[in-house]
PDB file of N, CA and C in Angstrom:
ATOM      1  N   UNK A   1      43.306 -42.001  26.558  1.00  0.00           N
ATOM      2  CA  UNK A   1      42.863 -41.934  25.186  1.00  0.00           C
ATOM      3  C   UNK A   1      41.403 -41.471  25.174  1.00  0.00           C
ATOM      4  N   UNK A   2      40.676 -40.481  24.319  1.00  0.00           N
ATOM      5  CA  UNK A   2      39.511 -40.262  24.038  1.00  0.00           C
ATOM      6  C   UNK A   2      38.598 -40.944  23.834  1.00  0.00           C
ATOM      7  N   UNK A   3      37.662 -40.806  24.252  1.00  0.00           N
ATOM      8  CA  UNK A   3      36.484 -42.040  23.835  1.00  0.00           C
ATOM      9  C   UNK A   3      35.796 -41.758  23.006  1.00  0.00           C
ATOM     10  N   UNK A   4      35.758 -40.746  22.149  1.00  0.00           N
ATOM     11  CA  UNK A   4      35.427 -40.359  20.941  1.00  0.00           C
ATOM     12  C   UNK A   4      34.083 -40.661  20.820  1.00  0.00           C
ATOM     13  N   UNK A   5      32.931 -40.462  21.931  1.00  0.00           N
ATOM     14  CA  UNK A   5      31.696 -40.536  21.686  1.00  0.00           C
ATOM     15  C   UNK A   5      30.838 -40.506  20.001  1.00  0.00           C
ATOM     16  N   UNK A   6      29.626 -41.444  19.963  1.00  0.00           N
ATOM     17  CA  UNK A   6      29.353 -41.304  18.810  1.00  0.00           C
ATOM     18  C   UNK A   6      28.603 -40.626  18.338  1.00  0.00           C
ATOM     19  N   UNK A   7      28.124 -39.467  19.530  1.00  0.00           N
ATOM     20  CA  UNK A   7      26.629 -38.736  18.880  1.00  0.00           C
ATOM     21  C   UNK A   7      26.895 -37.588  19.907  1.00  0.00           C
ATOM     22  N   UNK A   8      25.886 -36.438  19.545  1.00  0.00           N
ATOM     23  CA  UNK A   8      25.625 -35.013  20.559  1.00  0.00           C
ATOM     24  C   UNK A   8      24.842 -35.721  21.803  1.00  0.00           C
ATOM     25  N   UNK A   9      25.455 -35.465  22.810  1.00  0.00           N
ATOM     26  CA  UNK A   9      24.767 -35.519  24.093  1.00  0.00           C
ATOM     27  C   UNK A   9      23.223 -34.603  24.109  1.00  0.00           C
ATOM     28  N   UNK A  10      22.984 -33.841  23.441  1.00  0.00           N
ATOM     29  CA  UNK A  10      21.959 -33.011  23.754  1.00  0.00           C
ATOM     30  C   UNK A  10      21.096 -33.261  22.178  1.00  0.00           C
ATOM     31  N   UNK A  11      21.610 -33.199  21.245  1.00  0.00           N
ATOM     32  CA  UNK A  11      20.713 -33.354  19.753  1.00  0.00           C
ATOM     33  C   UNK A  11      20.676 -34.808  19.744  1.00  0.00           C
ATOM     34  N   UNK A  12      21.569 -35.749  19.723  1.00  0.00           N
ATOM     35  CA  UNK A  12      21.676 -37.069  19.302  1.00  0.00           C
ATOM     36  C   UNK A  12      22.351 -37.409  17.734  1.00  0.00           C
ATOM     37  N   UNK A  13      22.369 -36.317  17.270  1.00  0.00           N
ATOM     38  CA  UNK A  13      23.348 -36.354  15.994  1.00  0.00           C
ATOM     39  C   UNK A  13      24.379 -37.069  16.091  1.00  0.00           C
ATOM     40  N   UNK A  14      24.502 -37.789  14.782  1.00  0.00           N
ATOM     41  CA  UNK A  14      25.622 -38.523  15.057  1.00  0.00           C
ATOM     42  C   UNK A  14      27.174 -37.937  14.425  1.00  0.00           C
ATOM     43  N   UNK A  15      27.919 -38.457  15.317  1.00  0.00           N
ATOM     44  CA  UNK A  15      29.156 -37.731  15.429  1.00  0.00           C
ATOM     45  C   UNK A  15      30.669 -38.783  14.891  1.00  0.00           C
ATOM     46  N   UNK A  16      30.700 -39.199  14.268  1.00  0.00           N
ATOM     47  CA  UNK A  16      31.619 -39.961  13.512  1.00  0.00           C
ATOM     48  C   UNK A  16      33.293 -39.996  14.161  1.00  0.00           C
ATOM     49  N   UNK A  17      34.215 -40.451  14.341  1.00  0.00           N
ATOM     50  CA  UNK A  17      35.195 -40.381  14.969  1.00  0.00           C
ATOM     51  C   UNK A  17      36.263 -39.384  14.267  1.00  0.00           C
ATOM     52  N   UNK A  18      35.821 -39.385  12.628  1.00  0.00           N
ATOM     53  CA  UNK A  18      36.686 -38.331  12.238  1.00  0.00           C
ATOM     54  C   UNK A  18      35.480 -36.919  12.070  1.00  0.00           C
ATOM     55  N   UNK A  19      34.845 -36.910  12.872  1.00  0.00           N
ATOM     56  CA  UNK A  19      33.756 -35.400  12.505  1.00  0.00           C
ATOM     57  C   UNK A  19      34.402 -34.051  12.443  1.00  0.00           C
ATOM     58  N   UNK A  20      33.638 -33.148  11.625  1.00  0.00           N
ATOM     59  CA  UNK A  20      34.744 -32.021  11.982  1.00  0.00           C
ATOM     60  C   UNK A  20      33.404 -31.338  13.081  1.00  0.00           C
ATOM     61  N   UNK A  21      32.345 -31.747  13.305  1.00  0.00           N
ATOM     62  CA  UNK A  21      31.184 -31.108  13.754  1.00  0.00           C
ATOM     63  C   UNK A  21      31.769 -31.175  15.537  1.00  0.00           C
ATOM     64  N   UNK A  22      32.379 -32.404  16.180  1.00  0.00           N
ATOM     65  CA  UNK A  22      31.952 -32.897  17.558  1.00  0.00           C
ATOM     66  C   UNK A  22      33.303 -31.940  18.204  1.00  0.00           C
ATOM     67  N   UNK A  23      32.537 -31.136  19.594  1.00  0.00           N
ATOM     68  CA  UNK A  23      33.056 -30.619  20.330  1.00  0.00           C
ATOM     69  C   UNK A  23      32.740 -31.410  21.484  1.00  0.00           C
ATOM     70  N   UNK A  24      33.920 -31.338  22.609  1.00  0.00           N
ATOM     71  CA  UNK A  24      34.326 -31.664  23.662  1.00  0.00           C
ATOM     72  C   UNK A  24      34.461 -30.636  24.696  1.00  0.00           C
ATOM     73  N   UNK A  25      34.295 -31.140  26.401  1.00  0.00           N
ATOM     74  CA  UNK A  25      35.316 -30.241  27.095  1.00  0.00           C
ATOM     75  C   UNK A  25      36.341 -30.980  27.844  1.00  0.00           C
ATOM     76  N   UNK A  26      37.004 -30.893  28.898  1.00  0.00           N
ATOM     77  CA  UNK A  26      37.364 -31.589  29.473  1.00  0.00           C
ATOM     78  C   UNK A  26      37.155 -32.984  30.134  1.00  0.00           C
ATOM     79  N   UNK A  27      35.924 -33.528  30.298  1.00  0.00           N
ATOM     80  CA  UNK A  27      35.557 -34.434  30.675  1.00  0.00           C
ATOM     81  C   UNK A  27      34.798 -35.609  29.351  1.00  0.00           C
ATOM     82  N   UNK A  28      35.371 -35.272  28.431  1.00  0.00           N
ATOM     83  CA  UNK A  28      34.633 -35.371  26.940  1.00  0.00           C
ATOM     84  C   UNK A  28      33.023 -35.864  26.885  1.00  0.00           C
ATOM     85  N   UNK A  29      32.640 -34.827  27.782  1.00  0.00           N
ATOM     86  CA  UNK A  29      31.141 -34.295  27.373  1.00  0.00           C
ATOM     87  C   UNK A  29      31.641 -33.969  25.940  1.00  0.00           C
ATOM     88  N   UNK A  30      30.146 -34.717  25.298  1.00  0.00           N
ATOM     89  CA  UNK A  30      30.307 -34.507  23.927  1.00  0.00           C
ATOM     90  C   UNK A  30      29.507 -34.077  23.186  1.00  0.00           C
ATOM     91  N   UNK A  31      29.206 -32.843  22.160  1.00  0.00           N
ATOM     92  CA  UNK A  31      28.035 -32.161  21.512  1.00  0.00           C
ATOM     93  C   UNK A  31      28.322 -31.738  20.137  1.00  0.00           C
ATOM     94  N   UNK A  32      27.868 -31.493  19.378  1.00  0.00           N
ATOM     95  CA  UNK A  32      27.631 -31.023  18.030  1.00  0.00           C
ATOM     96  C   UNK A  32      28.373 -29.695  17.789  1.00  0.00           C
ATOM     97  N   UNK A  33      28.950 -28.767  16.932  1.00  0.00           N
ATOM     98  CA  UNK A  33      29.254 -27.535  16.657  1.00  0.00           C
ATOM     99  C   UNK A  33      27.845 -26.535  16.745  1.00  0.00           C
ATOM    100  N   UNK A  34      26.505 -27.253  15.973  1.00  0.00           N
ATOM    101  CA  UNK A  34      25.774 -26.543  16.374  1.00  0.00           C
ATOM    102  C   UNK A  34      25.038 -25.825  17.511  1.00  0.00           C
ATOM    103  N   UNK A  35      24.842 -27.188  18.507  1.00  0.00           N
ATOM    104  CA  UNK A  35      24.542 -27.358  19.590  1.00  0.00           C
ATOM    105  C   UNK A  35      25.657 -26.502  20.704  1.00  0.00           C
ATOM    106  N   UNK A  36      26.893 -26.729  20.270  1.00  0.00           N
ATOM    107  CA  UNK A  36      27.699 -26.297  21.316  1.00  0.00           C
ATOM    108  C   UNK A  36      27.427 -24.729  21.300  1.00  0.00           C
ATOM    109  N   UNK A  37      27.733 -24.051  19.717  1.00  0.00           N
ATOM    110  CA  UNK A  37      28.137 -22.513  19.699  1.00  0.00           C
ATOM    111  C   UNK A  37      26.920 -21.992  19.661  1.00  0.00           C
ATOM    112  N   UNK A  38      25.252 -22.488  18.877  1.00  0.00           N
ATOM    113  CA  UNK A  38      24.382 -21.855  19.302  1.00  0.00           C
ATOM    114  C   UNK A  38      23.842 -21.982  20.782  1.00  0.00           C
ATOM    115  N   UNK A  39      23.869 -23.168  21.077  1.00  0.00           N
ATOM    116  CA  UNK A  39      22.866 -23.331  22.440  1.00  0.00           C
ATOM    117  C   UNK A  39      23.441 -22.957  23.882  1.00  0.00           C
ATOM    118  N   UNK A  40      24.684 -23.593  24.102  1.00  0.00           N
ATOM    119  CA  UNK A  40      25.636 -24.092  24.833  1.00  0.00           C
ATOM    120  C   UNK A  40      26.621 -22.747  24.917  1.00  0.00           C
ATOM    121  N   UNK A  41      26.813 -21.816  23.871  1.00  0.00           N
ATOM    122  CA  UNK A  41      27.915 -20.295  23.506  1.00  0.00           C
ATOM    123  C   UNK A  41      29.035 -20.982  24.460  1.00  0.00           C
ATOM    124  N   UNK A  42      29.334 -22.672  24.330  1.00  0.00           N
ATOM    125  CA  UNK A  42      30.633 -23.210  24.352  1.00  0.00           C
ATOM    126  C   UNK A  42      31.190 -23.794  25.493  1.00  0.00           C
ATOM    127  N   UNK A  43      30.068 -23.315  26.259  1.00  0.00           N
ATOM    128  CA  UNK A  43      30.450 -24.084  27.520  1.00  0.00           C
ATOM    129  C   UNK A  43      29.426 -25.582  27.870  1.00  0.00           C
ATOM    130  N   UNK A  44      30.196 -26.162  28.472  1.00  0.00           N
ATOM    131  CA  UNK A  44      29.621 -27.559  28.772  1.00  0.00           C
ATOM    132  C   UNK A  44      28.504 -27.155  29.862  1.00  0.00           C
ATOM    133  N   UNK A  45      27.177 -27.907  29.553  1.00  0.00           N
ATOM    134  CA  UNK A  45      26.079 -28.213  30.412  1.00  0.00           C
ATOM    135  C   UNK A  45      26.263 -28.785  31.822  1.00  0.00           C
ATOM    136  N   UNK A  46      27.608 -29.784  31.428  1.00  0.00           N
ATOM    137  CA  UNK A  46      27.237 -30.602  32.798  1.00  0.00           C
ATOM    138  C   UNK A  46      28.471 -30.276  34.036  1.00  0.00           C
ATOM    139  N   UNK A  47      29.824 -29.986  33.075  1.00  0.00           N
ATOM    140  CA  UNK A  47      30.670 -29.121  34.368  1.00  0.00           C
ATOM    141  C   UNK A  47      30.931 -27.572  34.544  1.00  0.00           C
ATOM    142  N   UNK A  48      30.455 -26.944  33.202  1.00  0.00           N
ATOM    143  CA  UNK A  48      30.696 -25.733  33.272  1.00  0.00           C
ATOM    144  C   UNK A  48      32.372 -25.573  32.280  1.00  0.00           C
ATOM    145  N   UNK A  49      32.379 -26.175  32.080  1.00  0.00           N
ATOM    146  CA  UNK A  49      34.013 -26.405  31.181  1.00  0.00           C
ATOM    147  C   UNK A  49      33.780 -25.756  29.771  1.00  0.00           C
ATOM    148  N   UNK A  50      35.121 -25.187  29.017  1.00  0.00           N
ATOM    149  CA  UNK A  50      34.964 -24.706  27.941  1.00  0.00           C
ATOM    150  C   UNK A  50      34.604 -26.116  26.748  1.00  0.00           C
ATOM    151  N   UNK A  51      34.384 -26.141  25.922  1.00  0.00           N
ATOM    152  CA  UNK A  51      33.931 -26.703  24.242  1.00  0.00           C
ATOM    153  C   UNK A  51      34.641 -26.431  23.786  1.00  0.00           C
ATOM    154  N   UNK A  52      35.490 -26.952  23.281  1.00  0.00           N
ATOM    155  CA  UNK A  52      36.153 -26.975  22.283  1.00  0.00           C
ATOM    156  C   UNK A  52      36.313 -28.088  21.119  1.00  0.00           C
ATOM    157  N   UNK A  53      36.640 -28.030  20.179  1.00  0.00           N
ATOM    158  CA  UNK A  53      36.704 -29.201  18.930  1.00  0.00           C
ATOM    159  C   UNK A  53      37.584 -30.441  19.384  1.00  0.00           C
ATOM    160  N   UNK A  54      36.923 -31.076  19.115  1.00  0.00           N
ATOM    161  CA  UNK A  54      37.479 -32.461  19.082  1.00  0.00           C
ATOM    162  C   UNK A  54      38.951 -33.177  18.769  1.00  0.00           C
ATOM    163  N   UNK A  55      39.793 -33.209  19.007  1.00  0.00           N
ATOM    164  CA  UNK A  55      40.920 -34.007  17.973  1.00  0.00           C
ATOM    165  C   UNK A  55      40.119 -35.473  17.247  1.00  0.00           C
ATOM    166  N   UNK A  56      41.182 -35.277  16.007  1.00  0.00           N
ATOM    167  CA  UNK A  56      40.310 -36.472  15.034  1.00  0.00           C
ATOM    168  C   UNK A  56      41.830 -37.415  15.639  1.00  0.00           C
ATOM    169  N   UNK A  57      41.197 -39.011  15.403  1.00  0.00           N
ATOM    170  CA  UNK A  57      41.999 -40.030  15.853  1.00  0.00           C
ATOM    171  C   UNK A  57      43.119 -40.555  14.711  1.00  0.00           C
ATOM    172  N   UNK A  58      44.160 -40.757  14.154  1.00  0.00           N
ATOM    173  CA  UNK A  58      44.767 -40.854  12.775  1.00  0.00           C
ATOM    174  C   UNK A  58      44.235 -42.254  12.074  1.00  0.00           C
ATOM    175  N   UNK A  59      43.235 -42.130  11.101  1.00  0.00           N
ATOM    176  CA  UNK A  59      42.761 -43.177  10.486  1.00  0.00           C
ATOM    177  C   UNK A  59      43.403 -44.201  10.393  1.00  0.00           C
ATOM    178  N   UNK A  60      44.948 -44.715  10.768  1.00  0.00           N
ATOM    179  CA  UNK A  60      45.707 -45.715  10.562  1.00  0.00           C
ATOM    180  C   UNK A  60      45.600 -46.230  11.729  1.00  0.00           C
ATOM    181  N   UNK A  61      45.135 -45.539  13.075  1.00  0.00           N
ATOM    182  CA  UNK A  61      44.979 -45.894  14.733  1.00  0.00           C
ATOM    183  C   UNK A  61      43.156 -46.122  14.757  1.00  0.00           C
ATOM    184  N   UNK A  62      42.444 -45.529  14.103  1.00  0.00           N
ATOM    185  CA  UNK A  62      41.364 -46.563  14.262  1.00  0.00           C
ATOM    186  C   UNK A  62      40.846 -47.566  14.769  1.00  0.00           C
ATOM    187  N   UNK A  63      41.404 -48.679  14.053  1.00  0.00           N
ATOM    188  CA  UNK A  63      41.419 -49.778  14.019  1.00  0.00           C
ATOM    189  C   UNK A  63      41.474 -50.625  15.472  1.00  0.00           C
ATOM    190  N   UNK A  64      42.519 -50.068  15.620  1.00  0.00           N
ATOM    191  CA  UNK A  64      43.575 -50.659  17.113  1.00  0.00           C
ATOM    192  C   UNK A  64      42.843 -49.790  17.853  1.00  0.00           C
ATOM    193  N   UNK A  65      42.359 -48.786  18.156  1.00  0.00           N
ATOM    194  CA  UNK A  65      41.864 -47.523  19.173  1.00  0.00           C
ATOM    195  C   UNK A  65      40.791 -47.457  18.719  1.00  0.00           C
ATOM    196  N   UNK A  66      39.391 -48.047  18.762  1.00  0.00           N
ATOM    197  CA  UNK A  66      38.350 -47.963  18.073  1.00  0.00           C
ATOM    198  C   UNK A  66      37.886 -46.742  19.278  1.00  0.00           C
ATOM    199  N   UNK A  67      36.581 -45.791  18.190  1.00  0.00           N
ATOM    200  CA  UNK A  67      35.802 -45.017  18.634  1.00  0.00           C
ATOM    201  C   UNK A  67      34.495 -45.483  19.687  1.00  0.00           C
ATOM    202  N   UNK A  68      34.560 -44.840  20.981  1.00  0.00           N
ATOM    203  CA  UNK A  68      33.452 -45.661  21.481  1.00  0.00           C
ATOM    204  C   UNK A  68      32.184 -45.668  20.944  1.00  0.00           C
ATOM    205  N   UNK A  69      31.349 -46.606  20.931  1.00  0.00           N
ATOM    206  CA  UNK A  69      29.944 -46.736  20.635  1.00  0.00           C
ATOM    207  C   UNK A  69      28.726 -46.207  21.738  1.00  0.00           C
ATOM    208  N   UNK A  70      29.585 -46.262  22.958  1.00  0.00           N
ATOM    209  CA  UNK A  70      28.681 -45.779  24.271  1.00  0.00           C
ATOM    210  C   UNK A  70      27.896 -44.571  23.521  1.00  0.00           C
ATOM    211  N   UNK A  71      26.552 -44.506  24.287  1.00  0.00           N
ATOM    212  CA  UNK A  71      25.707 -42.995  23.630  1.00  0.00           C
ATOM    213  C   UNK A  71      25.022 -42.628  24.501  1.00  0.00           C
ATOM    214  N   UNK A  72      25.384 -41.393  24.897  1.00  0.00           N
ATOM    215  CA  UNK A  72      25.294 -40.065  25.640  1.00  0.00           C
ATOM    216  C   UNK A  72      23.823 -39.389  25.903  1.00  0.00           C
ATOM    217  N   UNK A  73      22.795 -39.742  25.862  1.00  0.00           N
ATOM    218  CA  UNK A  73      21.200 -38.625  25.030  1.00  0.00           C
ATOM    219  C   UNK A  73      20.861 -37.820  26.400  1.00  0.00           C
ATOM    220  N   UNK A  74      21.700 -36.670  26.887  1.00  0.00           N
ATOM    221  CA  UNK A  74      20.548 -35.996  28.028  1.00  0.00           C
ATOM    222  C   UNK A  74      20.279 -35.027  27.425  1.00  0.00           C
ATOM    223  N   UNK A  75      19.481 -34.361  26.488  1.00  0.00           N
ATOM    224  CA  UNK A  75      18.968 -33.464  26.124  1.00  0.00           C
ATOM    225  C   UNK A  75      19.264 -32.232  27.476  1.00  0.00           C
ATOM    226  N   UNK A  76      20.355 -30.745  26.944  1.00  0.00           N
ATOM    227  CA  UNK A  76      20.142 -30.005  28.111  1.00  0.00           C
ATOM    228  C   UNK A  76      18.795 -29.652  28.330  1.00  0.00           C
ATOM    229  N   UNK A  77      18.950 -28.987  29.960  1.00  0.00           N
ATOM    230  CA  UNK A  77      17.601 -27.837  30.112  1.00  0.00           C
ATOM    231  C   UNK A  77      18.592 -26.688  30.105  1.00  0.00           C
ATOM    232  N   UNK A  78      17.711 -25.525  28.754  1.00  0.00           N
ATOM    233  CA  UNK A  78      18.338 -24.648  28.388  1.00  0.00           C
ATOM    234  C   UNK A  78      18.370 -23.749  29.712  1.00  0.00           C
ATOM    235  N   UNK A  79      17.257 -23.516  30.089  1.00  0.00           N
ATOM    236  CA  UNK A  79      16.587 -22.385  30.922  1.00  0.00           C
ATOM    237  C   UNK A  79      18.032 -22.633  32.210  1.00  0.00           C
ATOM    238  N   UNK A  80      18.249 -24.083  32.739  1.00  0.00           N
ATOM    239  CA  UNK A  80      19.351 -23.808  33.383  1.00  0.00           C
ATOM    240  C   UNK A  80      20.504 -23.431  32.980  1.00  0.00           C
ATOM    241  N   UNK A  81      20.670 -23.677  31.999  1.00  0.00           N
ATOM    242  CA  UNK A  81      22.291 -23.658  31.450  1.00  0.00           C
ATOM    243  C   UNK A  81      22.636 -22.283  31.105  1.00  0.00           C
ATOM    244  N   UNK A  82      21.531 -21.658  30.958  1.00  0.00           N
ATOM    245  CA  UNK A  82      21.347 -20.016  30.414  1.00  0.00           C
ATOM    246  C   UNK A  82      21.484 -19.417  32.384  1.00  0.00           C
ATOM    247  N   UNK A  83      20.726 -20.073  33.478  1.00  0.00           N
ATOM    248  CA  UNK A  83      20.980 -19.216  34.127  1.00  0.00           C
ATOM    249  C   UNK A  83      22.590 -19.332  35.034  1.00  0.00           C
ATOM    250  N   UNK A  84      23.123 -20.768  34.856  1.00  0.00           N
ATOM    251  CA  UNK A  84      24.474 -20.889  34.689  1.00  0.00           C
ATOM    252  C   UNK A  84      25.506 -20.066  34.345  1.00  0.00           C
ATOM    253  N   UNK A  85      25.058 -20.047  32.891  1.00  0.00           N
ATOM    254  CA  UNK A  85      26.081 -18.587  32.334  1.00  0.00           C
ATOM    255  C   UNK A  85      26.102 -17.221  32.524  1.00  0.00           C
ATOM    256  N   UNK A  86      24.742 -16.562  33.090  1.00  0.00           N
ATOM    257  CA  UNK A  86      24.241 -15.816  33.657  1.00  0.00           C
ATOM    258  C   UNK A  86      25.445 -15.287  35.244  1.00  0.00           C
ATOM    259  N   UNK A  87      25.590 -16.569  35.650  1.00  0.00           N
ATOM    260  CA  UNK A  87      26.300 -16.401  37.281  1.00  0.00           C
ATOM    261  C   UNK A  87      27.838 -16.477  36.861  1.00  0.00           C
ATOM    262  N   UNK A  88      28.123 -16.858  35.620  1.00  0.00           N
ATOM    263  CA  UNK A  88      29.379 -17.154  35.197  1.00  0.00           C
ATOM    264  C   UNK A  88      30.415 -15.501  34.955  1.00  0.00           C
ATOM    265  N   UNK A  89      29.531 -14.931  34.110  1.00  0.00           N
ATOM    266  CA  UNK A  89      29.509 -13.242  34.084  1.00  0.00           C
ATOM    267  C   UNK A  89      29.389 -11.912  34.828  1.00  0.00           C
TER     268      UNK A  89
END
């Protein structure tokens, strides 16, 4: 089950369990829409994995499946993540 982080790993924005903003990748590294498609152009900082949107949890499972509260703050370093994508191409 998702742990539905509550904020951008890199902005700290908060990210609500039904957000339409919070992107994921595989490892649910978790970031903002802004953060992901401007900064990030979608790939994850920390494995190199694609971003993609989040699934929302069905408000009736909530409850029983709560969203984690754990919070994420490593602000990327762009300069690496840019020369990352750089070697990716």
């Amino acid at each position: 089950m998702l742990e539905l982080r509550p904020t951008c790993e890199n902005c700290n924005i908060s990210l609500p369990f039904d957000s339409e903003e919070a992107m994921i990748c595989s490892f649910e590294c978790t970031f903002c829409k802004k953060c992901s498609c401007e900064l990030l152009k979608n790939i994850c900082p920390n494995c190199g994995g694609e971003l993609v949107k989040r699934p929302k949890r069905h408000p009736g499972k909530i409850e029983k499946y709560p969203a984690s509260t754990k919070i994420v703050h490593k602000p990327v370093d762009l300069a690496k993540h840019n020369e990352m994508l750089l070697k990716k191409n």
